[in-house]
C-alpha atoms as a PDB file:
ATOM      1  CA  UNK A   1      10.465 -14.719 -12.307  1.00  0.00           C
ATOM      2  CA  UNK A   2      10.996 -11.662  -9.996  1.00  0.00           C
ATOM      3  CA  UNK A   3       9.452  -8.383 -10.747  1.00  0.00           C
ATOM      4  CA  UNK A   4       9.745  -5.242  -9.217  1.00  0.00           C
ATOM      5  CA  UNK A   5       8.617  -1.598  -8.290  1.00  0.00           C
ATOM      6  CA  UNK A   6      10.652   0.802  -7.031  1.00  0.00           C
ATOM      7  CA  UNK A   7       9.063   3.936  -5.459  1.00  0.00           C
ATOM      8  CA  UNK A   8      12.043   6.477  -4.356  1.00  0.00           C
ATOM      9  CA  UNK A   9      12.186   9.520  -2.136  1.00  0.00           C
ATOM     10  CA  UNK A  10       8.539   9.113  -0.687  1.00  0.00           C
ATOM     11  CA  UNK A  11       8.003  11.444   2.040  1.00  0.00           C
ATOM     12  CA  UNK A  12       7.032   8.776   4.908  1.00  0.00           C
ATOM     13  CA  UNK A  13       9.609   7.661   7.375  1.00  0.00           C
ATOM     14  CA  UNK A  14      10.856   4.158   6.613  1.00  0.00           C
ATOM     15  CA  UNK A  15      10.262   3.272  10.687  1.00  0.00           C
ATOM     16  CA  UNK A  16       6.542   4.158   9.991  1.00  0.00           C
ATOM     17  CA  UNK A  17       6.340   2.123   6.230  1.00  0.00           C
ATOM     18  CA  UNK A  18       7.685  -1.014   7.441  1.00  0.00           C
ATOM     19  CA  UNK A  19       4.860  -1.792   9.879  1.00  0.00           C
ATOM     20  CA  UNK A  20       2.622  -1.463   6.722  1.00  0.00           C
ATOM     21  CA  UNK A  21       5.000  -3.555   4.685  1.00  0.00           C
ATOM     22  CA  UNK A  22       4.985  -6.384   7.366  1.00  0.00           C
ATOM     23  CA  UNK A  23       1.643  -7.103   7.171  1.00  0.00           C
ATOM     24  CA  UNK A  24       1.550  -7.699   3.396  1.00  0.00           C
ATOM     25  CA  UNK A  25       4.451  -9.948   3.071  1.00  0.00           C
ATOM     26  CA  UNK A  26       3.880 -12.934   1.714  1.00  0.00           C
ATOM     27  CA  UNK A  27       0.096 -12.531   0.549  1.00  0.00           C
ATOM     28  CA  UNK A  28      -1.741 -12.934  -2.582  1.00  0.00           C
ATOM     29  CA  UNK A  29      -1.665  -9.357  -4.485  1.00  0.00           C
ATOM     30  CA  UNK A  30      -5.344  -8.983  -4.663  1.00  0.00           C
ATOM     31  CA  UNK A  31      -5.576  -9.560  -0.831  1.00  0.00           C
ATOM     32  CA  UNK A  32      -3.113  -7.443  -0.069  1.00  0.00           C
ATOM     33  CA  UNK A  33      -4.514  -4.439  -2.066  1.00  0.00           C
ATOM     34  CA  UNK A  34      -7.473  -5.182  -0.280  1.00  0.00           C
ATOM     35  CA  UNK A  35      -5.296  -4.839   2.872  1.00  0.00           C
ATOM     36  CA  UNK A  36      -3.979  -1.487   1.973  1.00  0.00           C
ATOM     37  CA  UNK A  37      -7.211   0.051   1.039  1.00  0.00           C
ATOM     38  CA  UNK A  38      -8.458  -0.466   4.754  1.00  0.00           C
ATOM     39  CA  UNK A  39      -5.226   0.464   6.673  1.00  0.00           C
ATOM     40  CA  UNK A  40      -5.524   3.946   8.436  1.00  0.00           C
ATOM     41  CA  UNK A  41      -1.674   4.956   7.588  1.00  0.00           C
ATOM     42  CA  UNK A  42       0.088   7.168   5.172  1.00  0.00           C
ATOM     43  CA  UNK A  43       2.366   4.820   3.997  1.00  0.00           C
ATOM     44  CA  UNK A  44      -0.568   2.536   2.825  1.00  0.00           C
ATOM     45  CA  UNK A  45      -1.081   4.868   0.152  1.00  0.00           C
ATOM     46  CA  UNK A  46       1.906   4.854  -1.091  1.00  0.00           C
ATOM     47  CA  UNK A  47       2.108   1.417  -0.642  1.00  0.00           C
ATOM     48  CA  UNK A  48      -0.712   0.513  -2.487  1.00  0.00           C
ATOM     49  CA  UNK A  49       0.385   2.612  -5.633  1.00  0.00           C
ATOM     50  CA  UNK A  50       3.947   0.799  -5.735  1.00  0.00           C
ATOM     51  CA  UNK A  51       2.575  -2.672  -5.617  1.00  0.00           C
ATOM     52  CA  UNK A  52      -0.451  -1.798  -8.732  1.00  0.00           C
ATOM     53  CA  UNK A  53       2.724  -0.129 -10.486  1.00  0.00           C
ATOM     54  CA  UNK A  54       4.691  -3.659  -9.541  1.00  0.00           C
ATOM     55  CA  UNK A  55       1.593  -5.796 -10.869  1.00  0.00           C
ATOM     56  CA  UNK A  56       1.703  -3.706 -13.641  1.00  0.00           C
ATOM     57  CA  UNK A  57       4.936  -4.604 -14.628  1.00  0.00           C
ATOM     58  CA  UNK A  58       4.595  -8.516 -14.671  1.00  0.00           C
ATOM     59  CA  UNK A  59       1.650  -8.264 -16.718  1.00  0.00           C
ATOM     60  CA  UNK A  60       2.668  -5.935 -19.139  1.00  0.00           C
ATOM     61  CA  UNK A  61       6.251  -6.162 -19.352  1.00  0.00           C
ATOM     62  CA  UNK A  62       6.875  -9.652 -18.185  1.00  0.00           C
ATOM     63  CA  UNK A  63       2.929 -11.670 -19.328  1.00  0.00           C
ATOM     64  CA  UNK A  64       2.971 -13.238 -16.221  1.00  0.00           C
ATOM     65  CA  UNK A  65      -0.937 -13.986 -14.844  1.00  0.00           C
ATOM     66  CA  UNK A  66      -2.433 -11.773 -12.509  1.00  0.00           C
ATOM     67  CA  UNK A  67      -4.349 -13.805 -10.809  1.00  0.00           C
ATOM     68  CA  UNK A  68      -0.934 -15.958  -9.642  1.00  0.00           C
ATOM     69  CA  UNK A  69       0.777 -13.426  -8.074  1.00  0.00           C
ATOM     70  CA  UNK A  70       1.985 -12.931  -4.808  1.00  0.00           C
ATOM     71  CA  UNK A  71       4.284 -10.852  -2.670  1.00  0.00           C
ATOM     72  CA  UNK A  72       7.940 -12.642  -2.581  1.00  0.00           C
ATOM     73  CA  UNK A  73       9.627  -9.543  -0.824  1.00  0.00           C
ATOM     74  CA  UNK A  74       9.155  -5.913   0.220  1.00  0.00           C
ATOM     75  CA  UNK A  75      10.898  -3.691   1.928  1.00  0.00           C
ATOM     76  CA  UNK A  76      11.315   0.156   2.525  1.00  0.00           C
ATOM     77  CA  UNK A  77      15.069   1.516   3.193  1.00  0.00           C
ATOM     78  CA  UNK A  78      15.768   5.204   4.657  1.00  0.00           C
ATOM     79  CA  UNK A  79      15.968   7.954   1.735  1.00  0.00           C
ATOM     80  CA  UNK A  80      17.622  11.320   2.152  1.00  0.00           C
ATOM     81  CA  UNK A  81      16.439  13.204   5.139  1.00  0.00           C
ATOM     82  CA  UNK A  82      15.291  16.927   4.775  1.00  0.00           C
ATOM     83  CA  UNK A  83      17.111  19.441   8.040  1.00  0.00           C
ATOM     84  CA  UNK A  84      14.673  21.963   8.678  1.00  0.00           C
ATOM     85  CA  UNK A  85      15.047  24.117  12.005  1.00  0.00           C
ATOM     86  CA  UNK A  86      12.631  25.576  14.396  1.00  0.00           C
ATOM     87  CA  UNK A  87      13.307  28.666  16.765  1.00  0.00           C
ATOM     88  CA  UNK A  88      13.416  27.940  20.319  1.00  0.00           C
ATOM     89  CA  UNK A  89      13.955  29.840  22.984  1.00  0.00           C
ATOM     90  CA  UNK A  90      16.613  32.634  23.504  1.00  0.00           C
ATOM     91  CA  UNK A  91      17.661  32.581  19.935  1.00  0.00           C
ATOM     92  CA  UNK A  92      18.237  28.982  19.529  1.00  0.00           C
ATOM     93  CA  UNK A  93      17.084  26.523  16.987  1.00  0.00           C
ATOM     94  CA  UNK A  94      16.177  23.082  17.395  1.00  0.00           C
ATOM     95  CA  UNK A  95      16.337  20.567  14.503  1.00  0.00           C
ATOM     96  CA  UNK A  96      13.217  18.816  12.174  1.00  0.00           C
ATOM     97  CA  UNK A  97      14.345  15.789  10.462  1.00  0.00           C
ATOM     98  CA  UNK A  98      11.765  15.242   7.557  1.00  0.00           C
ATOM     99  CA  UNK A  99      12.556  11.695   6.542  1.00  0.00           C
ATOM    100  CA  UNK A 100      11.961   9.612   3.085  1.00  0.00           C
ATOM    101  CA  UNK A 101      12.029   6.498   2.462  1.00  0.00           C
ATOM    102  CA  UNK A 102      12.255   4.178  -0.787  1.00  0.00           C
ATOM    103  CA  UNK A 103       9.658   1.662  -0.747  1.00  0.00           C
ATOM    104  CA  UNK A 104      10.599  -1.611  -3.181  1.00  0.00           C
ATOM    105  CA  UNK A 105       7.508  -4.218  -3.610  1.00  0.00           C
ATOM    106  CA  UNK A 106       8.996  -7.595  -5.534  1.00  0.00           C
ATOM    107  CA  UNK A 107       6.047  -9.834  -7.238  1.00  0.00           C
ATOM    108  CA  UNK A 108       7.003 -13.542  -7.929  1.00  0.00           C
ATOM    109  CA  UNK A 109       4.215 -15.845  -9.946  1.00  0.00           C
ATOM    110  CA  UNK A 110       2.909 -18.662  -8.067  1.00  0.00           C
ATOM    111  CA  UNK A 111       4.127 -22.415  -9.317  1.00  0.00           C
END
Protein backbone atom coordinates (compact mmCIF):
# COMPACT_ATOMS: atom_id res chain seq x y z
CA UNK A 1 0.00 0.00 0.00
CA UNK A 2 1.04 3.56 -1.09
CA UNK A 3 0.89 6.42 1.25
CA UNK A 4 1.45 9.85 0.81
CA UNK A 5 2.31 13.51 1.95
CA UNK A 6 1.72 16.30 0.12
CA UNK A 7 3.45 19.59 1.16
CA UNK A 8 2.14 22.55 -1.31
CA UNK A 9 3.35 26.05 -2.04
CA UNK A 10 6.74 25.72 -0.05
CA UNK A 11 8.86 28.59 -0.68
CA UNK A 12 12.09 26.64 -2.10
CA UNK A 13 12.65 26.37 -5.79
CA UNK A 14 11.82 22.90 -7.09
CA UNK A 15 15.51 23.00 -9.12
CA UNK A 16 17.06 23.38 -5.58
CA UNK A 17 14.53 20.48 -3.71
CA UNK A 18 15.14 17.85 -6.13
CA UNK A 19 18.87 17.47 -5.43
CA UNK A 20 17.69 16.83 -1.78
CA UNK A 21 14.97 14.50 -2.96
CA UNK A 22 17.50 12.43 -5.07
CA UNK A 23 19.47 11.41 -2.45
CA UNK A 24 16.65 9.90 -0.36
CA UNK A 25 14.98 7.89 -2.95
CA UNK A 26 14.70 4.62 -2.36
CA UNK A 27 16.00 4.42 1.40
CA UNK A 28 14.71 3.12 4.56
CA UNK A 29 12.63 6.11 6.33
CA UNK A 30 14.65 6.13 9.44
CA UNK A 31 17.88 6.49 7.32
CA UNK A 32 16.69 8.93 5.38
CA UNK A 33 15.51 11.23 8.26
CA UNK A 34 18.81 10.71 9.44
CA UNK A 35 19.92 11.98 5.99
CA UNK A 36 17.93 15.11 6.16
CA UNK A 37 18.91 16.11 9.58
CA UNK A 38 22.65 16.41 8.36
CA UNK A 39 22.08 18.05 4.89
CA UNK A 40 23.12 21.82 4.86
CA UNK A 41 19.99 22.90 2.49
CA UNK A 42 16.71 24.59 2.93
CA UNK A 43 14.77 22.21 1.29
CA UNK A 44 15.95 19.48 3.81
CA UNK A 45 13.81 21.04 6.23
CA UNK A 46 11.04 20.96 4.56
CA UNK A 47 11.78 17.77 3.42
CA UNK A 48 12.16 16.21 6.52
CA UNK A 49 8.72 17.56 7.88
CA UNK A 50 6.77 16.07 4.72
CA UNK A 51 8.20 12.64 5.01
CA UNK A 52 7.44 12.47 9.37
CA UNK A 53 3.91 13.91 8.20
CA UNK A 54 4.00 10.89 5.35
CA UNK A 55 5.13 8.25 8.12
CA UNK A 56 2.58 9.60 10.05
CA UNK A 57 -0.01 8.76 7.85
CA UNK A 58 0.75 4.94 7.32
CA UNK A 59 0.87 4.44 10.88
CA UNK A 60 -1.99 6.18 11.94
CA UNK A 61 -4.27 6.20 9.16
CA UNK A 62 -3.21 3.16 7.26
CA UNK A 63 -1.44 0.62 10.63
CA UNK A 64 1.21 -0.14 8.50
CA UNK A 65 4.75 -0.84 10.66
CA UNK A 66 7.15 1.75 10.99
CA UNK A 67 9.94 0.05 11.12
CA UNK A 68 9.13 -1.47 7.29
CA UNK A 69 8.95 1.50 5.57
CA UNK A 70 10.72 2.88 2.86
CA UNK A 71 10.71 5.60 0.25
CA UNK A 72 8.85 4.18 -3.08
CA UNK A 73 8.75 7.75 -4.77
CA UNK A 74 9.32 11.47 -4.22
CA UNK A 75 9.28 14.18 -6.11
CA UNK A 76 8.93 18.07 -5.97
CA UNK A 77 6.99 19.85 -9.05
CA UNK A 78 7.17 23.83 -9.66
CA UNK A 79 4.35 25.79 -7.58
CA UNK A 80 3.18 29.28 -8.42
CA UNK A 81 5.96 31.74 -8.78
CA UNK A 82 5.81 35.15 -6.88
CA UNK A 83 6.91 38.53 -9.65
CA UNK A 84 8.50 40.92 -7.54
CA UNK A 85 10.57 43.85 -9.28
CA UNK A 86 13.68 45.65 -8.41
CA UNK A 87 14.67 49.27 -9.64
CA UNK A 88 17.51 49.45 -11.90
CA UNK A 89 19.00 51.98 -13.44
CA UNK A 90 17.39 55.02 -15.26
CA UNK A 91 13.97 54.18 -14.08
CA UNK A 92 13.84 50.65 -15.06
CA UNK A 93 12.90 47.56 -13.22
CA UNK A 94 14.28 44.26 -13.46
CA UNK A 95 12.28 41.13 -12.47
CA UNK A 96 12.59 38.62 -9.03
CA UNK A 97 11.02 35.37 -9.60
CA UNK A 98 10.37 33.92 -6.01
CA UNK A 99 9.62 30.31 -6.81
CA UNK A 100 7.57 27.40 -4.81
CA UNK A 101 7.51 24.24 -5.17
CA UNK A 102 5.16 21.22 -3.99
CA UNK A 103 7.13 18.59 -2.48
CA UNK A 104 5.14 14.91 -2.53
CA UNK A 105 7.05 12.04 -0.38
CA UNK A 106 5.14 8.42 -1.18
CA UNK A 107 5.91 5.60 1.66
CA UNK A 108 5.34 1.93 0.51
CA UNK A 109 5.78 -1.02 3.39
CA UNK A 110 8.46 -3.38 2.77
CA UNK A 111 7.30 -7.22 1.72
Amino acid sequence: MDVKAISKTQRVTSRKARLVLDEIRGLDVDHAAAILKYVPNNAAKIIGKTLKSAVANATNNHQLDEEKLYISACYADEGVTMKRFRPRAKGSAAPIMKRTSHITIVVSERV
